[in-house]
Protein backbone atom coordinates (compact mmCIF):
# COMPACT_ATOMS: atom_id res chain seq x y z
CA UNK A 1 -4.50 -7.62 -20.93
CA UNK A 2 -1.79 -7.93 -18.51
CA UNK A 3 -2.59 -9.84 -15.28
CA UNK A 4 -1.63 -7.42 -12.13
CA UNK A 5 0.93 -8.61 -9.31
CA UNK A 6 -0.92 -7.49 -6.15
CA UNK A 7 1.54 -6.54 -3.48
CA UNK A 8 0.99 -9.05 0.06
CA UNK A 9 -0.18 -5.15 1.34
CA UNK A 10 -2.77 -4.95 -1.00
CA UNK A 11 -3.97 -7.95 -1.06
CA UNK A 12 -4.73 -7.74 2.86
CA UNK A 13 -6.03 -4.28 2.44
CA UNK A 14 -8.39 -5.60 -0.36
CA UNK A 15 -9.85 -8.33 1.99
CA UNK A 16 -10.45 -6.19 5.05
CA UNK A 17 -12.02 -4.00 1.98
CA UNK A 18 -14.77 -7.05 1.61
CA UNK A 19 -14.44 -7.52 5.04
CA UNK A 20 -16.21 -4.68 5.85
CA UNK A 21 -18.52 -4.31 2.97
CA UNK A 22 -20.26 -7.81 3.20
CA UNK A 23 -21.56 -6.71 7.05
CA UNK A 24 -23.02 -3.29 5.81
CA UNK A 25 -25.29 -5.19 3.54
CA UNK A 26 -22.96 -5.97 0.36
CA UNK A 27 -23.26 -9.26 -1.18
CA UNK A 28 -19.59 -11.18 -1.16
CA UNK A 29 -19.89 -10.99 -5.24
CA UNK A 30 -20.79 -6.78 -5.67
CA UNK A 31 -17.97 -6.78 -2.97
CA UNK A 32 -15.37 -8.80 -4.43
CA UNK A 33 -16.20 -7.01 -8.03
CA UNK A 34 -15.39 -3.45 -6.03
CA UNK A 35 -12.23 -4.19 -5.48
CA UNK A 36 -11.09 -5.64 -8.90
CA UNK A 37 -10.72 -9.49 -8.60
CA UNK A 38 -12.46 -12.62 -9.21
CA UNK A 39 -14.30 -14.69 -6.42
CA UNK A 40 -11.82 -17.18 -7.07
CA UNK A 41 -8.96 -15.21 -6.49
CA UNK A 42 -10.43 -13.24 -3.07
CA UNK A 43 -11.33 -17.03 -1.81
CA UNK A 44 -7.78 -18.10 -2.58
CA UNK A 45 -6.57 -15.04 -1.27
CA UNK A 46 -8.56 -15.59 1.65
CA UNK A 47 -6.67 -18.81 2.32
CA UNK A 48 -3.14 -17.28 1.88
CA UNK A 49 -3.44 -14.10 3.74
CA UNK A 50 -6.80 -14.56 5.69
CA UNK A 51 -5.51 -14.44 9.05
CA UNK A 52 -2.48 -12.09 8.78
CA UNK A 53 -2.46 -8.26 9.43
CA UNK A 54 0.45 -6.01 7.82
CA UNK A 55 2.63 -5.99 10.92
CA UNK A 56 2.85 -10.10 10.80
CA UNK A 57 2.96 -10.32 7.17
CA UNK A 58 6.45 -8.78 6.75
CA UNK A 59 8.64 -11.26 8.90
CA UNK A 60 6.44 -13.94 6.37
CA UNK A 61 7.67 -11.82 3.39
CA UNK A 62 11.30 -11.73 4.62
CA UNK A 63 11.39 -15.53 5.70
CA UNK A 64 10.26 -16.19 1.95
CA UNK A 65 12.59 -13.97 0.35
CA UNK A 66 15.16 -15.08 2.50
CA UNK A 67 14.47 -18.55 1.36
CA UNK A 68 14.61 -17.79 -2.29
CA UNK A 69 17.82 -15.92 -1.92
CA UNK A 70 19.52 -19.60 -0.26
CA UNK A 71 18.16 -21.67 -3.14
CA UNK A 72 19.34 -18.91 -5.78
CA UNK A 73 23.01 -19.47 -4.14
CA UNK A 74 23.05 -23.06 -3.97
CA UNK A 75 21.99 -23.37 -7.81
CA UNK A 76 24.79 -20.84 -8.73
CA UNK A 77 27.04 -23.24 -6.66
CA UNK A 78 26.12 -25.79 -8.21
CA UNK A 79 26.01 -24.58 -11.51
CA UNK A 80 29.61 -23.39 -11.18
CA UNK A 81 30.79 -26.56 -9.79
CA UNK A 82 28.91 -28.33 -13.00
CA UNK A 83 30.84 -25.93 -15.36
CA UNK A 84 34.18 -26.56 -13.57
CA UNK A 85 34.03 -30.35 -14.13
């Protein structure tokens, strides 16, 4: 079975999810099972995107895109510069 790529959106909507449910009564397992992951993956979640809401978490998106997007161009410099010699 495929593994799902949870979008940084999700993934914060899916912890305020548990967020809410563990208060109301729901243990941090039942709630963690509701919304489709492993404990290990809502506690590493928690980590990641714990203290971020939606309206901070796209400048972080953008900064890391923006980062991949430099290191793409300097290995196609390189690479070019490695073919021409």
């Amino acid at each position: 079975m495929p593994q799902k790529k949870h979008k940084p959106e999700e993934i914060i909507a899916k912890l305020r999810q548990v967020g809410v449910s563990v208060p109301q009564g729901q243990s941090v397992g039942e709630a963690v099972r509701s919304i489709g992951v492993t404990q290990n993956t809502y506690y590493r979640w928690g980590k990641e995107y714990g203290g971020l809401k939606t309206d901070r978490l796209r400048p972080v998106v953008a900064c890391i895109e923006t980062e991949y997007l430099v290191c793409h161009v300097e290995f196609e410099i390189r690479r070019r510069r490695s073919i021409q010699t």
